[in-house]
N, C-alpha and C. Protein backbone atom coordinates (compact mmCIF):
# COMPACT_ATOMS: atom_id res chain seq x y z
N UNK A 1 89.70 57.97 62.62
CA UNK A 1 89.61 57.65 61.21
C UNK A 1 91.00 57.29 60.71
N UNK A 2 91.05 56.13 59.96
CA UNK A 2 92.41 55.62 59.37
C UNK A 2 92.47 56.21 58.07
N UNK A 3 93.44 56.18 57.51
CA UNK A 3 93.53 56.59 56.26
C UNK A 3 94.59 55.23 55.50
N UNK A 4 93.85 54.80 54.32
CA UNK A 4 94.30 53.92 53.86
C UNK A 4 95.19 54.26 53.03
N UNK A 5 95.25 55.16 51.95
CA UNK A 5 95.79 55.47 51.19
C UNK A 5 95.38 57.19 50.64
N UNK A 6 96.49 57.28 49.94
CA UNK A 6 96.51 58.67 49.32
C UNK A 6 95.68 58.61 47.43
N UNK A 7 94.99 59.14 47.43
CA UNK A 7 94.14 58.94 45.95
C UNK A 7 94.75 60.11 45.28
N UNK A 8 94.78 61.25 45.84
CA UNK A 8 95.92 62.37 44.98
C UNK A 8 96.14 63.44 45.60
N UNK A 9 97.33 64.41 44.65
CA UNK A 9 98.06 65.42 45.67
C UNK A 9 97.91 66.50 44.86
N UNK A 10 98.16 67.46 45.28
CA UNK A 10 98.21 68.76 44.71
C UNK A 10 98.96 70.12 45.75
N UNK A 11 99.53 70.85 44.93
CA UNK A 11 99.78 71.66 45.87
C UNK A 11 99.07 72.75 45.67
N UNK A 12 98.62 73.55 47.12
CA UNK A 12 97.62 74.81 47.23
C UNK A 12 98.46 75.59 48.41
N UNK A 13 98.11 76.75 48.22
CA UNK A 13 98.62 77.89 48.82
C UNK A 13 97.52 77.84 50.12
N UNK A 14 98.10 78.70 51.10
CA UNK A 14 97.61 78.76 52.47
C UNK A 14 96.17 79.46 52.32
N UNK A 15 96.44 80.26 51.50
CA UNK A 15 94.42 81.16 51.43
C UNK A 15 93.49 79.91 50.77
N UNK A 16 93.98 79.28 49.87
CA UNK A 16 93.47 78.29 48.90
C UNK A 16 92.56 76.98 50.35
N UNK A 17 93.70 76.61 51.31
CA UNK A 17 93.64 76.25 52.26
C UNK A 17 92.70 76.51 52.95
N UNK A 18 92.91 77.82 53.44
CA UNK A 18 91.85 78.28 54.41
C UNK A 18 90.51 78.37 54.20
N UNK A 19 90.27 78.51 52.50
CA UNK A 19 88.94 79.14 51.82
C UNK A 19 88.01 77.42 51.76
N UNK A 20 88.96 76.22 51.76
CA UNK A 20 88.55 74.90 51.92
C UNK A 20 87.92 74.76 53.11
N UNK A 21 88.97 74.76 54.16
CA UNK A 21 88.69 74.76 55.65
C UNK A 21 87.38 75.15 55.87
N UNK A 22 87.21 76.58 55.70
CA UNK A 22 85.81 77.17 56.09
C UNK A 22 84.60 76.78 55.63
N UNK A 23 84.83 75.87 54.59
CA UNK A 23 83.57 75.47 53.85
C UNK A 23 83.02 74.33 54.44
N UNK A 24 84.03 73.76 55.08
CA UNK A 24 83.88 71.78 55.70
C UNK A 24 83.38 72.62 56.87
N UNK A 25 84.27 73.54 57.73
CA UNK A 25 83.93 74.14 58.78
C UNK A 25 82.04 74.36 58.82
N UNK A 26 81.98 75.12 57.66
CA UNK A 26 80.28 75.67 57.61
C UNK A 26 79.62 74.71 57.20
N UNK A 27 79.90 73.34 56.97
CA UNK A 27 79.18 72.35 56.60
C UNK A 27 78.65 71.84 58.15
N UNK A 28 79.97 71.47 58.84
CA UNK A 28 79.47 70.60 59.95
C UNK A 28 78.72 71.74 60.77
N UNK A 29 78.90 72.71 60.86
CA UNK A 29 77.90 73.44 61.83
C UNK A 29 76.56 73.54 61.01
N UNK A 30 76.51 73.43 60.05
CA UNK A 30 75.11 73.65 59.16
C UNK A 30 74.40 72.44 59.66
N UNK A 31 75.62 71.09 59.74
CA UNK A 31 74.62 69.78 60.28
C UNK A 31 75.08 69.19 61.76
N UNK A 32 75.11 69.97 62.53
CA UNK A 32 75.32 70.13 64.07
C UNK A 32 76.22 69.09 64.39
N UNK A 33 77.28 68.99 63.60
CA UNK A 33 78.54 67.67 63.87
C UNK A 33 79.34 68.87 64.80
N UNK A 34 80.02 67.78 65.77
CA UNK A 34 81.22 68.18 66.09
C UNK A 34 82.90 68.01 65.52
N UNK A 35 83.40 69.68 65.78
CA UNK A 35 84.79 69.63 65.08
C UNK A 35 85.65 68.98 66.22
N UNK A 36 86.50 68.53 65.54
CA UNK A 36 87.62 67.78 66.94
C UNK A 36 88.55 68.62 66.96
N UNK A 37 89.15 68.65 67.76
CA UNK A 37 90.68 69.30 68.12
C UNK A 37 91.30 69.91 67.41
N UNK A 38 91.73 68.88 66.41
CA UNK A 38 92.66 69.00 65.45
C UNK A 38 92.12 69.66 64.45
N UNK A 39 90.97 69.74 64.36
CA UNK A 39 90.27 70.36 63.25
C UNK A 39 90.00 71.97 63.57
N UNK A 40 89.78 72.14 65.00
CA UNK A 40 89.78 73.16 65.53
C UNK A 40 91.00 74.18 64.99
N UNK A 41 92.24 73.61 65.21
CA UNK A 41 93.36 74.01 65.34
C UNK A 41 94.06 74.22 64.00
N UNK A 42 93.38 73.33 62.97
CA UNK A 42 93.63 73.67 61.35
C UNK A 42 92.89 75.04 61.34
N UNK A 43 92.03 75.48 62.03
CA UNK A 43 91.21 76.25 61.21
C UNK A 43 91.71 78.00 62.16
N UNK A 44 92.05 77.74 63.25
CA UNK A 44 92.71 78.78 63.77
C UNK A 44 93.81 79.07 62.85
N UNK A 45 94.88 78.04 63.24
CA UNK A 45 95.91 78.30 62.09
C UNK A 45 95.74 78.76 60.66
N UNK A 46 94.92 78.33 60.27
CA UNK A 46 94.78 78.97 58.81
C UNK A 46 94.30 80.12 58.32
N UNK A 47 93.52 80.83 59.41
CA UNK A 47 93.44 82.10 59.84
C UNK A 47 94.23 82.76 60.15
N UNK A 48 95.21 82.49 60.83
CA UNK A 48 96.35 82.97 61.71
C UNK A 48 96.93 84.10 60.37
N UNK A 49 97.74 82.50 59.54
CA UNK A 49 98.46 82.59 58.67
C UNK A 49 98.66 83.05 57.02
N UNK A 50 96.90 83.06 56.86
CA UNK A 50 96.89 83.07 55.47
C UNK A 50 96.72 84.55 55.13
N UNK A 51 97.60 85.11 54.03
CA UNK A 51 97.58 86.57 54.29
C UNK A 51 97.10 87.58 53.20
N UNK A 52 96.79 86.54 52.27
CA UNK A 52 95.92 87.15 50.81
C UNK A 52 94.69 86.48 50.83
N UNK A 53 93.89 87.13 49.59
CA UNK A 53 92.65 85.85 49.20
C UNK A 53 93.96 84.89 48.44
N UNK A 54 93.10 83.73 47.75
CA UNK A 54 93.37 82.80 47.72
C UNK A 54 93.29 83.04 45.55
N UNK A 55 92.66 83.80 45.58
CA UNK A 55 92.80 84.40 43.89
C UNK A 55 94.44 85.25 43.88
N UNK A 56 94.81 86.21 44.44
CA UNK A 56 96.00 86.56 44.57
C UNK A 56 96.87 85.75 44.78
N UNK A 57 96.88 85.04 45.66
CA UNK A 57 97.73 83.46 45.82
C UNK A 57 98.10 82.97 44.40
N UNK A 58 97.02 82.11 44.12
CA UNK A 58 97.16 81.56 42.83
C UNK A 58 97.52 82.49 41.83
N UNK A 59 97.13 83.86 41.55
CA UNK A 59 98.14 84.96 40.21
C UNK A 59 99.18 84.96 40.99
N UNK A 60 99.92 85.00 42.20
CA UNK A 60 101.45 85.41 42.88
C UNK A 60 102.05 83.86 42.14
N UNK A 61 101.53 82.75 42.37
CA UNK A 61 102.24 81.46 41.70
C UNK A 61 102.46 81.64 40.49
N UNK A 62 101.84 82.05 39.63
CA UNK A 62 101.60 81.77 38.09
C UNK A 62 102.60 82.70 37.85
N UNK A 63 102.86 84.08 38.51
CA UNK A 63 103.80 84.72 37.95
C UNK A 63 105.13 84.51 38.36
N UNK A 64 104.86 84.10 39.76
CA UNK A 64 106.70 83.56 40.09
C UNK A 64 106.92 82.28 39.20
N UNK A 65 105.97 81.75 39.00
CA UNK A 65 106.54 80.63 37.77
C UNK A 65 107.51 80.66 36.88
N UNK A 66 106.92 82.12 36.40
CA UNK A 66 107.19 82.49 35.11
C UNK A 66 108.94 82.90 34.99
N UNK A 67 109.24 83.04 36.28
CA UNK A 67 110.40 83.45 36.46
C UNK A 67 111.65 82.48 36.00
N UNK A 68 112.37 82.67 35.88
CA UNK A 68 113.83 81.80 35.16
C UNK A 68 114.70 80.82 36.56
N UNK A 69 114.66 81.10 37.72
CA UNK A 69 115.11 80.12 38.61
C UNK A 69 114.22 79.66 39.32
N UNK A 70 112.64 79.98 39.04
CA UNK A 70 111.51 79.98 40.10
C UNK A 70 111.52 78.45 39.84
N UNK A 71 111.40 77.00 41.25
CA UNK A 71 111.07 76.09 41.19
C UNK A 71 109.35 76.06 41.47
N UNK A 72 108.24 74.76 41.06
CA UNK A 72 107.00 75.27 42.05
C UNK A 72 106.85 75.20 43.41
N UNK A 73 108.16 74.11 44.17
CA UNK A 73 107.73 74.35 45.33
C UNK A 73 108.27 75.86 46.04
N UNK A 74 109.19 76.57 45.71
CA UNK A 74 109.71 77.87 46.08
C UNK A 74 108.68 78.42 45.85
N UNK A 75 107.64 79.04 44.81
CA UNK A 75 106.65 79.93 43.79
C UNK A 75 105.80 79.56 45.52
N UNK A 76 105.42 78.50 46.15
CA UNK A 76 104.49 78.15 46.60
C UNK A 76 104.58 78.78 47.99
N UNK A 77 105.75 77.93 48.37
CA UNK A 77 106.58 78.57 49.77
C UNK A 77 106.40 80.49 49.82
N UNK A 78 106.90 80.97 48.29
CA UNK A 78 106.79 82.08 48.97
C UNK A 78 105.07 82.91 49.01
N UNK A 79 104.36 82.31 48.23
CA UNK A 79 103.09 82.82 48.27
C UNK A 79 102.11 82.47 49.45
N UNK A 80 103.00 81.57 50.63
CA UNK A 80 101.78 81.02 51.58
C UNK A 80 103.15 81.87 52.67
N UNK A 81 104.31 82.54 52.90
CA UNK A 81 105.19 83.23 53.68
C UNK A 81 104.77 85.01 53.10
N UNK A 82 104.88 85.40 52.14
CA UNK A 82 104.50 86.46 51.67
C UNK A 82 105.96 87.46 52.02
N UNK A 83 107.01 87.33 51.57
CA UNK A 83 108.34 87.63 52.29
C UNK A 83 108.04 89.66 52.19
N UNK A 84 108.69 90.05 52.86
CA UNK A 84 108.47 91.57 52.53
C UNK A 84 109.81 92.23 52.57
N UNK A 85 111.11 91.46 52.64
CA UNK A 85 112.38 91.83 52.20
C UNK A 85 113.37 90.73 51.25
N UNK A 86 114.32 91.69 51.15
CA UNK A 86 115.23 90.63 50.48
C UNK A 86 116.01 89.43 51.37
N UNK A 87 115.87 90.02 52.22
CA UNK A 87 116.26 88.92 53.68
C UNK A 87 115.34 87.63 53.85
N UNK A 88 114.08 87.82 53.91
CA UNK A 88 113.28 86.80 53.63
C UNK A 88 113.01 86.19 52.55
N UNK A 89 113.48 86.81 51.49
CA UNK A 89 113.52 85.78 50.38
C UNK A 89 115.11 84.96 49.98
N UNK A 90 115.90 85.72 50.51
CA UNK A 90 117.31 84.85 50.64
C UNK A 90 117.03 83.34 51.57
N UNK A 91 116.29 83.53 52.68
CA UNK A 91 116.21 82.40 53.81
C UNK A 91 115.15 81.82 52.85
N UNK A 92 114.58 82.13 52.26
CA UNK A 92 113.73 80.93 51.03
C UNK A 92 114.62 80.13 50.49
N UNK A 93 114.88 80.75 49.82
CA UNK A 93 116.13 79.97 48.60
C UNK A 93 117.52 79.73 48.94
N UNK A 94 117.88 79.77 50.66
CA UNK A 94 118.79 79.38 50.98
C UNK A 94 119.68 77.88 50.71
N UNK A 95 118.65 77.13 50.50
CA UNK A 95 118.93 75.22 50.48
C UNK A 95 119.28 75.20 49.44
N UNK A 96 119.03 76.04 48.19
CA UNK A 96 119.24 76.15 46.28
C UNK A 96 120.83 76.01 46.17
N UNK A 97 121.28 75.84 45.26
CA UNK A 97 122.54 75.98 44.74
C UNK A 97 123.10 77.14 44.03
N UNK A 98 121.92 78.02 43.93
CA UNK A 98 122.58 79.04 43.11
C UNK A 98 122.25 80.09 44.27
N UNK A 99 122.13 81.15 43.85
CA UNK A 99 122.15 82.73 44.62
C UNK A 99 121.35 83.81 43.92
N UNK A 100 120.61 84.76 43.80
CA UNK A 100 119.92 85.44 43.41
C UNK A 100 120.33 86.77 43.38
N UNK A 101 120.06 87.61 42.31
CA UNK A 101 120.81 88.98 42.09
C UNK A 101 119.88 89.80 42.82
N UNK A 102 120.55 90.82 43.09
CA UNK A 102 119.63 91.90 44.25
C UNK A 102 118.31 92.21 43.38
N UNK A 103 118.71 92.72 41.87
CA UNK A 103 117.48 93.01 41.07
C UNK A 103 116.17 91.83 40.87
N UNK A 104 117.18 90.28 41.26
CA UNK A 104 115.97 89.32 41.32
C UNK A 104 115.06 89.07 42.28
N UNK A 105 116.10 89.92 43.41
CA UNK A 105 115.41 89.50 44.84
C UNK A 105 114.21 90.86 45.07
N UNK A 106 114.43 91.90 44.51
CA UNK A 106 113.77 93.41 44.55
C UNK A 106 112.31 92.91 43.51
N UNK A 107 112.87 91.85 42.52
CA UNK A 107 111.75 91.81 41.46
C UNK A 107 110.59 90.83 42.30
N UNK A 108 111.15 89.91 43.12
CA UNK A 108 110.34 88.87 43.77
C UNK A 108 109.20 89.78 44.69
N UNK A 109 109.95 90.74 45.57
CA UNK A 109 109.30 91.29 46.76
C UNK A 109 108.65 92.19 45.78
N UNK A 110 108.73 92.73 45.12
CA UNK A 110 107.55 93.72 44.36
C UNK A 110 106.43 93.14 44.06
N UNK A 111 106.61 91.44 43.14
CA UNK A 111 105.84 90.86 43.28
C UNK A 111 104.67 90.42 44.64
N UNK A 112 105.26 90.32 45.69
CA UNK A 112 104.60 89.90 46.60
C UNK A 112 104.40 90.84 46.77
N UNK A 113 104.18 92.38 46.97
CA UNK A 113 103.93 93.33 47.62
C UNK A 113 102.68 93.69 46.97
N UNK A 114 102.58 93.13 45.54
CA UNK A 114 101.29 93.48 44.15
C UNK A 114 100.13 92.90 44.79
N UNK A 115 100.85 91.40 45.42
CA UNK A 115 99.56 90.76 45.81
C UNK A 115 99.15 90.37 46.95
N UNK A 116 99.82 91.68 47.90
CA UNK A 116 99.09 91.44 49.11
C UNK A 116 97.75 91.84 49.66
């Protein structure tokens, strides 16, 4: 299958992802299609990886939003990584220009810890 063009984008978190996946997934087995490879391998992976529902996902974005240096692609990054120290949220926001206070980095991981 070619793909001609892109009609639109959005960004979704990895549960958001996965909760898609499974539905196309339970479609084609509902109508005895075969999955290919690659499709196979989206759907392992997205299992693998996704580590909340996909409702927690989306409240973990909305509130890192809310935050004062939060960009959306960072808010996104960290809700589909789920960091569980301040170490992993430094290697987030490493590429940024600024730096984050220990109390910002303690406030982030609490957050993620609400919505795991």
């Amino acid at each position: 299958m070619k793909v001609k063009g892109i009609i639109s984008e959005e960004k979704v978190t990895l549960p958001e992802m996965r909760s898609v996946i499974l539905g196309v997934e339970a479609e084609r087995i509902a109508a005895e299609k075969e999955t290919s490879y690659e499709f196979r391998r989206s759907v392992e992976h997205a299992n693998q990886l996704a580590k909340t529902s996909p409702e927690k996902a989306e409240d973990l974005v909305a509130e890192l939003s809310k935050m004062e240096k939060m960009k959306p692609e960072i808010a996104y990054r960290i809700a589909n990584l789920m960091p569980k120290n301040r170490d992993e949220v430094r290697a987030i926001f490493a590429k940024e220009r600024f730096t984050l206070s220990p109390e910002e980095l303690d406030g982030i991981v609490e957050l993620v810890m609400t919505h795991f």
